[in-house]
C-alpha atoms as a PDB file:
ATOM      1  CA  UNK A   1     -13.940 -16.084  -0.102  1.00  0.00           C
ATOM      2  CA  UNK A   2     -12.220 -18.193  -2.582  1.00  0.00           C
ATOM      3  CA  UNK A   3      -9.465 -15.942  -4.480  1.00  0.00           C
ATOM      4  CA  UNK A   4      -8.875 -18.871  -6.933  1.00  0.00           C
ATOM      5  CA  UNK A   5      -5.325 -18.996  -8.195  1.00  0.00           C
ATOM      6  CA  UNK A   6      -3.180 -15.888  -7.312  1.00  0.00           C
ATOM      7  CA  UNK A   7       0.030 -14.603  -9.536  1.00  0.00           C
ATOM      8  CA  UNK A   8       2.406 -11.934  -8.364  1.00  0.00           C
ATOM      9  CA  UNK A   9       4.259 -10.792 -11.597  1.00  0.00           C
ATOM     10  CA  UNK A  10       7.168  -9.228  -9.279  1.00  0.00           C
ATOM     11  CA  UNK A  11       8.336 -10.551  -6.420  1.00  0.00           C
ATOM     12  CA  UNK A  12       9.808  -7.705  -4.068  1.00  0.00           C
ATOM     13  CA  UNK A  13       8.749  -6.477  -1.002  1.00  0.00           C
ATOM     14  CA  UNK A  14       5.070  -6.213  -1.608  1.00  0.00           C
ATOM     15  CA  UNK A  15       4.291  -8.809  -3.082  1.00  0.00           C
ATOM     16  CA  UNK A  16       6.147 -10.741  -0.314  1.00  0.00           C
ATOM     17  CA  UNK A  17       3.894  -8.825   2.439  1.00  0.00           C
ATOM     18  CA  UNK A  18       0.968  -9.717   0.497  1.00  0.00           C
ATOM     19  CA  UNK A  19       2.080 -13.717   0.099  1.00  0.00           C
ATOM     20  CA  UNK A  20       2.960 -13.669   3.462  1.00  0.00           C
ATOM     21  CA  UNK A  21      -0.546 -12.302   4.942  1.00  0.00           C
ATOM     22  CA  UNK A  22      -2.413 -14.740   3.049  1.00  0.00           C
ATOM     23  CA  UNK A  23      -0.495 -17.493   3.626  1.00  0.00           C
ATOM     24  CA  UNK A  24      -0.178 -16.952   7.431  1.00  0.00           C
ATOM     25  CA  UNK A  25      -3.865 -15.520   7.701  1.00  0.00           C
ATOM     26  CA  UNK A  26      -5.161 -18.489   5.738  1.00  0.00           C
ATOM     27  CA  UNK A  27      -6.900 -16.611   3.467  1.00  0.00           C
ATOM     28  CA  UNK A  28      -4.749 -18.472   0.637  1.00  0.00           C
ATOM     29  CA  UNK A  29      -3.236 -22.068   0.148  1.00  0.00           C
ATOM     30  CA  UNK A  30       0.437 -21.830  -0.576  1.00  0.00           C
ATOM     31  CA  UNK A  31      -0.361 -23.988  -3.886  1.00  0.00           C
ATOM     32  CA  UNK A  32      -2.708 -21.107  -4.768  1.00  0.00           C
ATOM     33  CA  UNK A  33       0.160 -18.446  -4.847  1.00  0.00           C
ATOM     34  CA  UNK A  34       2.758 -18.333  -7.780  1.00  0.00           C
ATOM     35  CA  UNK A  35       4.972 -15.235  -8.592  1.00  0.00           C
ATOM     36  CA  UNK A  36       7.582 -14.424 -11.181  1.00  0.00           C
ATOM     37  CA  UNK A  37      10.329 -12.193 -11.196  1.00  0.00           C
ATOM     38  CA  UNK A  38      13.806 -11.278 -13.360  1.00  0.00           C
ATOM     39  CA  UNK A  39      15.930 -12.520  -9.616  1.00  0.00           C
ATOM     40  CA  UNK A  40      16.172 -16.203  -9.508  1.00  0.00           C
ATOM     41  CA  UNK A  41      17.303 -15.554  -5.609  1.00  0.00           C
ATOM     42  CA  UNK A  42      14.705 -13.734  -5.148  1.00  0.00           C
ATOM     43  CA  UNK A  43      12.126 -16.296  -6.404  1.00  0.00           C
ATOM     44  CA  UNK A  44      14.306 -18.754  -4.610  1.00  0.00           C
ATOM     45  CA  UNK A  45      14.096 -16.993  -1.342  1.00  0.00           C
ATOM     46  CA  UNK A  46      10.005 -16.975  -1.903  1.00  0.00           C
ATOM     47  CA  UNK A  47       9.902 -20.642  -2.190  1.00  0.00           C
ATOM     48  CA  UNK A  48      12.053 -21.124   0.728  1.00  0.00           C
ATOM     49  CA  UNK A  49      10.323 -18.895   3.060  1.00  0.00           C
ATOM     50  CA  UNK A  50       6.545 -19.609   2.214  1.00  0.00           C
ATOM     51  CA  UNK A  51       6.976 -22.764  -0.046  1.00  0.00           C
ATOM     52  CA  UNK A  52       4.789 -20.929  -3.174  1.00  0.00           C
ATOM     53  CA  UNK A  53       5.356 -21.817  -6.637  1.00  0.00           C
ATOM     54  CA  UNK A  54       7.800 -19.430  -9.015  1.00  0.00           C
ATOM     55  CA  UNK A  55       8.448 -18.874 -12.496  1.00  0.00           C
ATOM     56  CA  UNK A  56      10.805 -16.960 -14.517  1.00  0.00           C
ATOM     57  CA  UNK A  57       7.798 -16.855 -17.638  1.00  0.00           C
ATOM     58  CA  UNK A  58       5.442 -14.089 -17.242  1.00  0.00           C
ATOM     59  CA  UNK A  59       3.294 -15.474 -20.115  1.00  0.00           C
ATOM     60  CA  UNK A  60       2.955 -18.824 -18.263  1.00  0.00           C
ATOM     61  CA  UNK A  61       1.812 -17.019 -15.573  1.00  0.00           C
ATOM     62  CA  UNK A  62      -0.569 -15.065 -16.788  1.00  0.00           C
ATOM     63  CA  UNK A  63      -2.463 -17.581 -18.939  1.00  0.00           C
ATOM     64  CA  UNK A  64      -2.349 -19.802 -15.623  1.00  0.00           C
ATOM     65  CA  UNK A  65      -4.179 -17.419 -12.551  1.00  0.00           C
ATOM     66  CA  UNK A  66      -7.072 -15.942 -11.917  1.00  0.00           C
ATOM     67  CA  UNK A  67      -6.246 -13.237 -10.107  1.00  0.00           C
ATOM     68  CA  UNK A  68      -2.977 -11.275 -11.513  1.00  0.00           C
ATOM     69  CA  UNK A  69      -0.969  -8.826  -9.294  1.00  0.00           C
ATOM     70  CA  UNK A  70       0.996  -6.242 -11.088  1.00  0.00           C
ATOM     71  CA  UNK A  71       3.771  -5.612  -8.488  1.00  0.00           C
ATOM     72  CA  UNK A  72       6.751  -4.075 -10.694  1.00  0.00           C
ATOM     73  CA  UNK A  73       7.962  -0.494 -10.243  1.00  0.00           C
ATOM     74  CA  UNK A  74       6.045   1.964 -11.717  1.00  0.00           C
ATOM     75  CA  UNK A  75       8.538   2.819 -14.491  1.00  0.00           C
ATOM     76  CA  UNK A  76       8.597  -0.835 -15.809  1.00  0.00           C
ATOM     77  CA  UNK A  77       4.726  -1.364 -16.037  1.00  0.00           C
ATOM     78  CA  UNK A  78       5.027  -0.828 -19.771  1.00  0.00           C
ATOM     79  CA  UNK A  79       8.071  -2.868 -20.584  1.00  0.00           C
ATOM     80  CA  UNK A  80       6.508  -5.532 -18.585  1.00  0.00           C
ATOM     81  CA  UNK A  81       2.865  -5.517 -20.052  1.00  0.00           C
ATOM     82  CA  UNK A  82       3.003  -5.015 -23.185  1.00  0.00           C
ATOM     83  CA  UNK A  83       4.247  -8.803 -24.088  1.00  0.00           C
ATOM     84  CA  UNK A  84       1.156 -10.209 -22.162  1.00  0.00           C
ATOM     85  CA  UNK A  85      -1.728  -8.718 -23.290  1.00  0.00           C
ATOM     86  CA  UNK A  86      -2.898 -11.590 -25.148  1.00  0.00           C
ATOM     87  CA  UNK A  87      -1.598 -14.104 -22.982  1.00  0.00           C
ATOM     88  CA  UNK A  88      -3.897 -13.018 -19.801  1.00  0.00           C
ATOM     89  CA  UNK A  89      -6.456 -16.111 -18.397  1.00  0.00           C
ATOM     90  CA  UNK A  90      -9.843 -15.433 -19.785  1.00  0.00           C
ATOM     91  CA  UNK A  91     -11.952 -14.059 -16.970  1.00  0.00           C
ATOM     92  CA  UNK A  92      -9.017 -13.238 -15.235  1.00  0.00           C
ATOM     93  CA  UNK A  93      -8.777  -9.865 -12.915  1.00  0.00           C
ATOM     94  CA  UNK A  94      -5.637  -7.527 -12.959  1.00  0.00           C
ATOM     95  CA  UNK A  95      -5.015  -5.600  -9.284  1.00  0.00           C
ATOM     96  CA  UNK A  96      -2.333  -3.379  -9.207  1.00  0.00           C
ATOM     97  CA  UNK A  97       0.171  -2.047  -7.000  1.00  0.00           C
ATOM     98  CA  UNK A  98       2.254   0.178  -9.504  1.00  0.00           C
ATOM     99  CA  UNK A  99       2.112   3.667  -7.946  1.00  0.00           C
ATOM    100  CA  UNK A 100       1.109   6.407 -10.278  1.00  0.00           C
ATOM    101  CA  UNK A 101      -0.438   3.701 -12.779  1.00  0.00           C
ATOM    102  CA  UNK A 102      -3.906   4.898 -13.748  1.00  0.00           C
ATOM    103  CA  UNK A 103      -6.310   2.149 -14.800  1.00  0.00           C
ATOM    104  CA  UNK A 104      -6.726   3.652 -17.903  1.00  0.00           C
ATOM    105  CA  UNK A 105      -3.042   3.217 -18.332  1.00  0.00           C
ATOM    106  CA  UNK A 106      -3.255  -0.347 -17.273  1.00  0.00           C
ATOM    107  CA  UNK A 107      -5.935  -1.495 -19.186  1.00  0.00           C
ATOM    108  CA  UNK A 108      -4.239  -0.591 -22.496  1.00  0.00           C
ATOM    109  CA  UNK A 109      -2.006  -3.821 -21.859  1.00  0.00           C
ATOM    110  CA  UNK A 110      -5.168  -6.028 -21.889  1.00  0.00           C
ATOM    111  CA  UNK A 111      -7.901  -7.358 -24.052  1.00  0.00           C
ATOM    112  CA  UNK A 112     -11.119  -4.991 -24.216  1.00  0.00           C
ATOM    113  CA  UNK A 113     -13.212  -5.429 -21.034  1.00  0.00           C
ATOM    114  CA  UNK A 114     -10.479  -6.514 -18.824  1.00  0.00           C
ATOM    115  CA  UNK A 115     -11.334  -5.916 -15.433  1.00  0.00           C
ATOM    116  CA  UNK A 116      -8.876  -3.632 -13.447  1.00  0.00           C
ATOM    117  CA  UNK A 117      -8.294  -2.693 -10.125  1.00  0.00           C
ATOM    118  CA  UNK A 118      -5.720   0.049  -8.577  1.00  0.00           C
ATOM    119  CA  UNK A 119      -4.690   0.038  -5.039  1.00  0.00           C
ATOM    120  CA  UNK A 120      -2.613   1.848  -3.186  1.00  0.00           C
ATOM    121  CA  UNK A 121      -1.035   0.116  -0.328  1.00  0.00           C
ATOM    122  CA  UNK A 122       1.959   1.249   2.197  1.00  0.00           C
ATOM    123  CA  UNK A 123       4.708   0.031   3.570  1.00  0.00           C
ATOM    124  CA  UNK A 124       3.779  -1.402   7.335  1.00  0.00           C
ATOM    125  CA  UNK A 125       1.724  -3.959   4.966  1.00  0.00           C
ATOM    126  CA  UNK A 126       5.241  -5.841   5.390  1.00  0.00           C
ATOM    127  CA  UNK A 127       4.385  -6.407   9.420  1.00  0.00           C
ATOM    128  CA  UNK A 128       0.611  -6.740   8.072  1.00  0.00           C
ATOM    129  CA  UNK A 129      -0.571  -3.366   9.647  1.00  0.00           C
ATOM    130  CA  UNK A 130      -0.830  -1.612   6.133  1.00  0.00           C
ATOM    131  CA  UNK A 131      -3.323   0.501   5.167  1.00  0.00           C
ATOM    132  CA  UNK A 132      -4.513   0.105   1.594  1.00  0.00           C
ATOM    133  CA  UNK A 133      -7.152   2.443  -0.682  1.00  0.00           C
ATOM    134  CA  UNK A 134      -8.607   0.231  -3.676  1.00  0.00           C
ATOM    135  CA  UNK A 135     -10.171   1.987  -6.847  1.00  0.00           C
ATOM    136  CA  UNK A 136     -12.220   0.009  -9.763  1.00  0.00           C
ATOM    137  CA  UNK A 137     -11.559   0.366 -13.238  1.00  0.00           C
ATOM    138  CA  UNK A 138     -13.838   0.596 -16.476  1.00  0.00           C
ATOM    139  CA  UNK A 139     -14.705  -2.871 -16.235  1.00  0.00           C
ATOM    140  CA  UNK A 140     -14.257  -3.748 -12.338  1.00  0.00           C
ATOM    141  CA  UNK A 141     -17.395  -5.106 -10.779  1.00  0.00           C
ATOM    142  CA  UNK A 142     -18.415  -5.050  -7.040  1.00  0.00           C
ATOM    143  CA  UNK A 143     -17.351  -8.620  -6.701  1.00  0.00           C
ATOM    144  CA  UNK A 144     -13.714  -7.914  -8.060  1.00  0.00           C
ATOM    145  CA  UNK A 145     -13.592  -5.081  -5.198  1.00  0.00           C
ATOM    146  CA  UNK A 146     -14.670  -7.757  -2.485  1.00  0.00           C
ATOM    147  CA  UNK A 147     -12.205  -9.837  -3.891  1.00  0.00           C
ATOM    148  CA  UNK A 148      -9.339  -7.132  -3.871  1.00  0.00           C
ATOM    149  CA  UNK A 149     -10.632  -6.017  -0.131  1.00  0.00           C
ATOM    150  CA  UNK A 150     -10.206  -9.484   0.732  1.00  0.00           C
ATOM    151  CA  UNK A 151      -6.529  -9.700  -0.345  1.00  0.00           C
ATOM    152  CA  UNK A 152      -5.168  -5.982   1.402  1.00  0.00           C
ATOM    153  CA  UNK A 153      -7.034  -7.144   4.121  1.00  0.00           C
ATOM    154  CA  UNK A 154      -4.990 -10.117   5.259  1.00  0.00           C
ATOM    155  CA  UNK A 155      -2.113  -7.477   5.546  1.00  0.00           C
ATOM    156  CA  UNK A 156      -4.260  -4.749   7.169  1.00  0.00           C
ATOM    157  CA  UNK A 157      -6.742  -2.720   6.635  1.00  0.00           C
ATOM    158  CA  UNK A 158      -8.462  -1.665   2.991  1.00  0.00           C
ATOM    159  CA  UNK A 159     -10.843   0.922   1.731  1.00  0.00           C
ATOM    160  CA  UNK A 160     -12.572   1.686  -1.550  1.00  0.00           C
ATOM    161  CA  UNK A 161     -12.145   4.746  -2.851  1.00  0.00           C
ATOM    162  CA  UNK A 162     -13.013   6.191  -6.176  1.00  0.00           C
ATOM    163  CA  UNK A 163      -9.713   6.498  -8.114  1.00  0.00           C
ATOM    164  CA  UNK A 164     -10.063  10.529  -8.299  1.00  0.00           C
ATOM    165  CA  UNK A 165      -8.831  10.243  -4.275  1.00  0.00           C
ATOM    166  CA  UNK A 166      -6.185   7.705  -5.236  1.00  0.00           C
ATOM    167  CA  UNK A 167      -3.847  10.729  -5.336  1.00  0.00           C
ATOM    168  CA  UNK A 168      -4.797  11.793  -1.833  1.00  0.00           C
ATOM    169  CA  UNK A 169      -4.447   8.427  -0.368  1.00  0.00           C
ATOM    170  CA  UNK A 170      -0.860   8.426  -1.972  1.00  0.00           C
ATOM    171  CA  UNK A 171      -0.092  12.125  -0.414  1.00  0.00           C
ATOM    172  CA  UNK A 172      -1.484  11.069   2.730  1.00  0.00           C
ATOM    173  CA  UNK A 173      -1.131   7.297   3.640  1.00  0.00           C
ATOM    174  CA  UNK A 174       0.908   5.683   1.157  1.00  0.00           C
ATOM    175  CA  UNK A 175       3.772   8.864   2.160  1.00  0.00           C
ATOM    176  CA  UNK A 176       2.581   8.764   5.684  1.00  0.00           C
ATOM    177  CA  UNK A 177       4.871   6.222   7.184  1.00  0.00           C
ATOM    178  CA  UNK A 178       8.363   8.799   6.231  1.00  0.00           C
ATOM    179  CA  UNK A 179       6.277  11.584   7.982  1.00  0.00           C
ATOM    180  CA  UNK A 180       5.654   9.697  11.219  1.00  0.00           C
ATOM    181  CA  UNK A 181       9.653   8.283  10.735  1.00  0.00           C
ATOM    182  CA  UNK A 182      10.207  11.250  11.233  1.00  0.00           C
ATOM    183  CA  UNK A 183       7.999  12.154  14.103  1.00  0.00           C
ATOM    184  CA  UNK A 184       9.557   8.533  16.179  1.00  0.00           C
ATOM    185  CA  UNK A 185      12.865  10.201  15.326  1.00  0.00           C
ATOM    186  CA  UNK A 186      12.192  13.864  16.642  1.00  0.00           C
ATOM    187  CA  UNK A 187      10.650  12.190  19.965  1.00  0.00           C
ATOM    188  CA  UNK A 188      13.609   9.803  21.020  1.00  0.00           C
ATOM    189  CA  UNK A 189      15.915  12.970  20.027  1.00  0.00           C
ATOM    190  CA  UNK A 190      13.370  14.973  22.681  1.00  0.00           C
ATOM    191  CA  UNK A 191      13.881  11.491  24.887  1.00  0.00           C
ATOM    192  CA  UNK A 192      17.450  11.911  24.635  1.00  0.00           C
ATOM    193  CA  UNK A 193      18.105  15.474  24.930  1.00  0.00           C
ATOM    194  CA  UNK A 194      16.564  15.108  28.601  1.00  0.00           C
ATOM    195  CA  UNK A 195      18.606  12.086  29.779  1.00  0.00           C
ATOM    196  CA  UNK A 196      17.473   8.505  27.878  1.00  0.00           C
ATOM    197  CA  UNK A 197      19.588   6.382  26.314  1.00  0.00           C
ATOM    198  CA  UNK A 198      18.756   5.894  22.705  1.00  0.00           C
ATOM    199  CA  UNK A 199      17.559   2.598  22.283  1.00  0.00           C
ATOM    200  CA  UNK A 200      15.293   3.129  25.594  1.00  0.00           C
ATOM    201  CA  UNK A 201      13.927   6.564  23.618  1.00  0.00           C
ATOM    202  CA  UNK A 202      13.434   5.137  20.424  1.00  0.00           C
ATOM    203  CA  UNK A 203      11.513   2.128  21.993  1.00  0.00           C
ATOM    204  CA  UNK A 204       9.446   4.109  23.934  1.00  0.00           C
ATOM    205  CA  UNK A 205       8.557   6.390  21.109  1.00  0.00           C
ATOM    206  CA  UNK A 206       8.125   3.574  18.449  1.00  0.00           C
ATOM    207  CA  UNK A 207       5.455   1.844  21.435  1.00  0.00           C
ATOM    208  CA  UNK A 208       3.784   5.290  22.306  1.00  0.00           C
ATOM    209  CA  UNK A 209       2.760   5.486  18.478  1.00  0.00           C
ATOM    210  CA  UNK A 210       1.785   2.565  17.801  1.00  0.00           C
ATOM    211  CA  UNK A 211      -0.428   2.066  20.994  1.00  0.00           C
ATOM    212  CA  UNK A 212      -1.853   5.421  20.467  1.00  0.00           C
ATOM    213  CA  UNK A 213      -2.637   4.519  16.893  1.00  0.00           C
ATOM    214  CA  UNK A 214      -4.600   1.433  18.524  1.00  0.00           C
ATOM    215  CA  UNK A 215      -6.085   3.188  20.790  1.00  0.00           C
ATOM    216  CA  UNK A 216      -7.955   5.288  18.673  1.00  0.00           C
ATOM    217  CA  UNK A 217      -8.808   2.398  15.664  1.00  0.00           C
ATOM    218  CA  UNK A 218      -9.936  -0.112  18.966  1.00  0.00           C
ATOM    219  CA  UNK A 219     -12.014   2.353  20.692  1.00  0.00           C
ATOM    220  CA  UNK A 220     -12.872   4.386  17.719  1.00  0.00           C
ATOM    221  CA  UNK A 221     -13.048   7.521  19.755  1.00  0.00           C
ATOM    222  CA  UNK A 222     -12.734  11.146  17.900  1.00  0.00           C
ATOM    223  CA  UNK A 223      -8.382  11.864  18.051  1.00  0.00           C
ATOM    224  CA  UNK A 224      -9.610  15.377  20.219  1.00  0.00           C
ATOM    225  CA  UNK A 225     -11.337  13.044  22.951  1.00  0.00           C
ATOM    226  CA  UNK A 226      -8.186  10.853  23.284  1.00  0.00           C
ATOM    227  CA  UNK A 227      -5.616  13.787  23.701  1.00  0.00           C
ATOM    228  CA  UNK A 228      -8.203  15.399  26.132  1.00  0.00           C
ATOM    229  CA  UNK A 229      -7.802  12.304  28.255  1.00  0.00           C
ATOM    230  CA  UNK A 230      -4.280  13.029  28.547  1.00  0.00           C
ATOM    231  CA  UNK A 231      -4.478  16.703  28.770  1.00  0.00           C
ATOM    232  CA  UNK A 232      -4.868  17.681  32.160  1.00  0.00           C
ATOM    233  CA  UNK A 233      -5.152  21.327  34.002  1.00  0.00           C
ATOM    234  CA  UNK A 234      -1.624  22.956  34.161  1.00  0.00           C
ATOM    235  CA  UNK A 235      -0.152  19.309  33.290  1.00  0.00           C
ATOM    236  CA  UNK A 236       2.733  18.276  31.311  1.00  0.00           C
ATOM    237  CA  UNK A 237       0.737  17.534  28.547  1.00  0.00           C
ATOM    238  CA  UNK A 238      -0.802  20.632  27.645  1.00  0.00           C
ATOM    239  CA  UNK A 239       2.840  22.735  27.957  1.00  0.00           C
ATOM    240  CA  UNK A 240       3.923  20.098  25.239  1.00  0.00           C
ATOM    241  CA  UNK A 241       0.794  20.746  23.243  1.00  0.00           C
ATOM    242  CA  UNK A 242       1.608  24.267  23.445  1.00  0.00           C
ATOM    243  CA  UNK A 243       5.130  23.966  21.979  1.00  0.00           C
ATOM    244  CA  UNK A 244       3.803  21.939  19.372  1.00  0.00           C
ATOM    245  CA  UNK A 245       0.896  24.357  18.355  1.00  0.00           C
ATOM    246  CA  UNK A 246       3.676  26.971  18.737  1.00  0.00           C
ATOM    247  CA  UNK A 247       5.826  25.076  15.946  1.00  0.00           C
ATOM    248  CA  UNK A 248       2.527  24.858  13.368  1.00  0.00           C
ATOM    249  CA  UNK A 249       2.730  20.915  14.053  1.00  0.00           C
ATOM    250  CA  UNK A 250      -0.818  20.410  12.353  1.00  0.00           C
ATOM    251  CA  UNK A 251      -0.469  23.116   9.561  1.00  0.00           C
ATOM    252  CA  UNK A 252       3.173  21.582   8.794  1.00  0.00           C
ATOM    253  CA  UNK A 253       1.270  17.883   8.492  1.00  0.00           C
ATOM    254  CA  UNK A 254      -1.635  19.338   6.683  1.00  0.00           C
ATOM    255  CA  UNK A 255       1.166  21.137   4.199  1.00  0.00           C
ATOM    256  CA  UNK A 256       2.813  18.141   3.900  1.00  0.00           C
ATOM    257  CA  UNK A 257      -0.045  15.973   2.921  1.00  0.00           C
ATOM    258  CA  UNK A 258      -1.120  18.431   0.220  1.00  0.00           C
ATOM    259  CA  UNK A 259       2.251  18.731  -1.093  1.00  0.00           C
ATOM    260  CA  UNK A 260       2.489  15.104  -1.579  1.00  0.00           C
ATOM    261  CA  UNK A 261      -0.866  14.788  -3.172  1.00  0.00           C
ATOM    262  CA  UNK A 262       0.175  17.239  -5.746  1.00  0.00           C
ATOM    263  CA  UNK A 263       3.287  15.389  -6.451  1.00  0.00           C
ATOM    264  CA  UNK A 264       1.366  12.115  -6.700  1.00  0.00           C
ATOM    265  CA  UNK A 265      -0.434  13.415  -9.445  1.00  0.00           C
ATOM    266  CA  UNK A 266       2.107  15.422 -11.458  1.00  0.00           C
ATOM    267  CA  UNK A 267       3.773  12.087 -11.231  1.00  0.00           C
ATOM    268  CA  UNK A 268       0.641  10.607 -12.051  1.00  0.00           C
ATOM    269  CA  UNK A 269      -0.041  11.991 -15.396  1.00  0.00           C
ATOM    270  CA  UNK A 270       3.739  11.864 -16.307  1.00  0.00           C
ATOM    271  CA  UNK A 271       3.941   7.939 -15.982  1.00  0.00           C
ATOM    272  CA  UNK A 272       0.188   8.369 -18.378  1.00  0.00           C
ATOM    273  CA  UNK A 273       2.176  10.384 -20.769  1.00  0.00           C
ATOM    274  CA  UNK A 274       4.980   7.861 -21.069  1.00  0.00           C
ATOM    275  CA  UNK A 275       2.776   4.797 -21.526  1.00  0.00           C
ATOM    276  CA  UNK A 276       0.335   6.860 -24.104  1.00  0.00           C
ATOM    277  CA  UNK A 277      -2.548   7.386 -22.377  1.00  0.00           C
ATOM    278  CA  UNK A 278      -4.541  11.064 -23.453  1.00  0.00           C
ATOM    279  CA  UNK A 279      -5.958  12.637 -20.270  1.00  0.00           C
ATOM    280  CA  UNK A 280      -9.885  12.161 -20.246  1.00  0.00           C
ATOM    281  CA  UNK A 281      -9.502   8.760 -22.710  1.00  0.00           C
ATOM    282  CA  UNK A 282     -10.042   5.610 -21.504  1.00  0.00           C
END
């Protein structure tokens, strides 16, 4: 699929997952990709590393792509939008990364009828094993969503989602990679506690995740069926499973997910509030 010419207004970690993954995957020509930022360095480093075009005008780069990637923090979407409006390339489609940034939100910046699209991506997108939900605006068509799947999916995998679940995604994935932190952390401490060394605990929990985690997308066998497989009669397995169902494990997870979602959209409708967008206007 030809993307056309890509600009990443922000250059940070994101956008350097996402220049990265196209680049290496092929997906994108390095003389496709341009990105600006307020860090010379930074731009600098981007050049260096994947040999990509930079710019310290955000105007130029608007008028110039086809394809423009809001990847700025949430809290500077306005500051940085608001001087391009008129400025974007005719035709040209908007995807953003900005947490919490509705597309209702977003497409106040632009001309009337810009096409928008939200995604939510996460973090292992860096090591291109990211896991992204995309959600159309107003204006989006179905060929602007193959175009965004196109672009999450040369650092992972993508999904469209209505943006009503955006939230969810956010609670769940996009805050998912702290919760299973976490979960490494407690097992190498478990590793530990019974006689490893650190760095062979850590490793071995870090590896058991992530092959369990490909286990289950490669075969795509129900979670249940896979633990069953290492479950055996009066085994180790099932004793741990125990302790775990003991310590609410799932209800804890479930909890936290919820909790998060919540938070995403309190969140949410604050960042709306600050860039003056009414709930239920578009």
């Amino acid at each position: 699929m030809n993307l056309g010419i890509i600009g990443f207004l922000g250059g940070g970690n994101m956008a350097g997952a996402l220049i990265r993954g196209l680049i290496e995957g092929g997906s994108v020509a390095k003389e496709c990709i341009v990105a600006s930022d307020l860090k010379a360095d930074r731009l600098a480093w981007l050049t260096e590393q994947y040999g990509i075009r930079t710019t310290l005008d955000n105007k130029a780069l608007a008028e110039e792509v086809d394809i423009l990637v809001v990847a700025v923090k949430p809290q500077a979407v306005g500051k940085v939008l608001a001087p391009l409006g008129g400025h974007l390339k005719e035709g040209a489609l908007v995807i953003s990364v900005a947490a919490g940034v509705s597309t209702a939100a977003l497409e106040t910046f632009f001309p009337k009828g810009t096409r928008v699209v939200r995604t939510m991506p996460n973090t292992p997108a860096i090591v291109r094993a990211g896991a992204t939900a995309i959600a159309p605006g107003t204006h989006a068509t179905g060929d602007d969503l193959a175009r965004a799947k196109a672009l999450f999916e040369a650092v992972g995998r993508a999904v469209i989602l209505d943006e009503s679940l955006i939230n969810a995604v956010t609670g769940m994935s996009g805050s998912g990679p702290a919760y299973l932190m976490v979960i490494i952390e407690a097992l190498a401490d478990g590793g530990v506690m019974v006689g490893l060394h650190r760095d062979t605990a850590l490793m071995l929990a870090a590896q058991t995740v992530f092959g369990s985690a490909k286990l289950l997308l490669e075969t795509g066998e129900h979670p249940g069926r896979l633990k069953d497989m290492v479950t055996s009669p009066g085994g180790t397995a099932i004793v741990g499973l125990h302790t775990l169902e003991s310590g609410a494990l799932r209800k804890t997870l479930m909890d936290a997910v919820g909790n998060a979602t919540r938070r995403a959209a309190e969140l949410g409708e604050d960042l709306d509030r600050k860039l003056g967008v009414v709930p239920g206007e578009s």
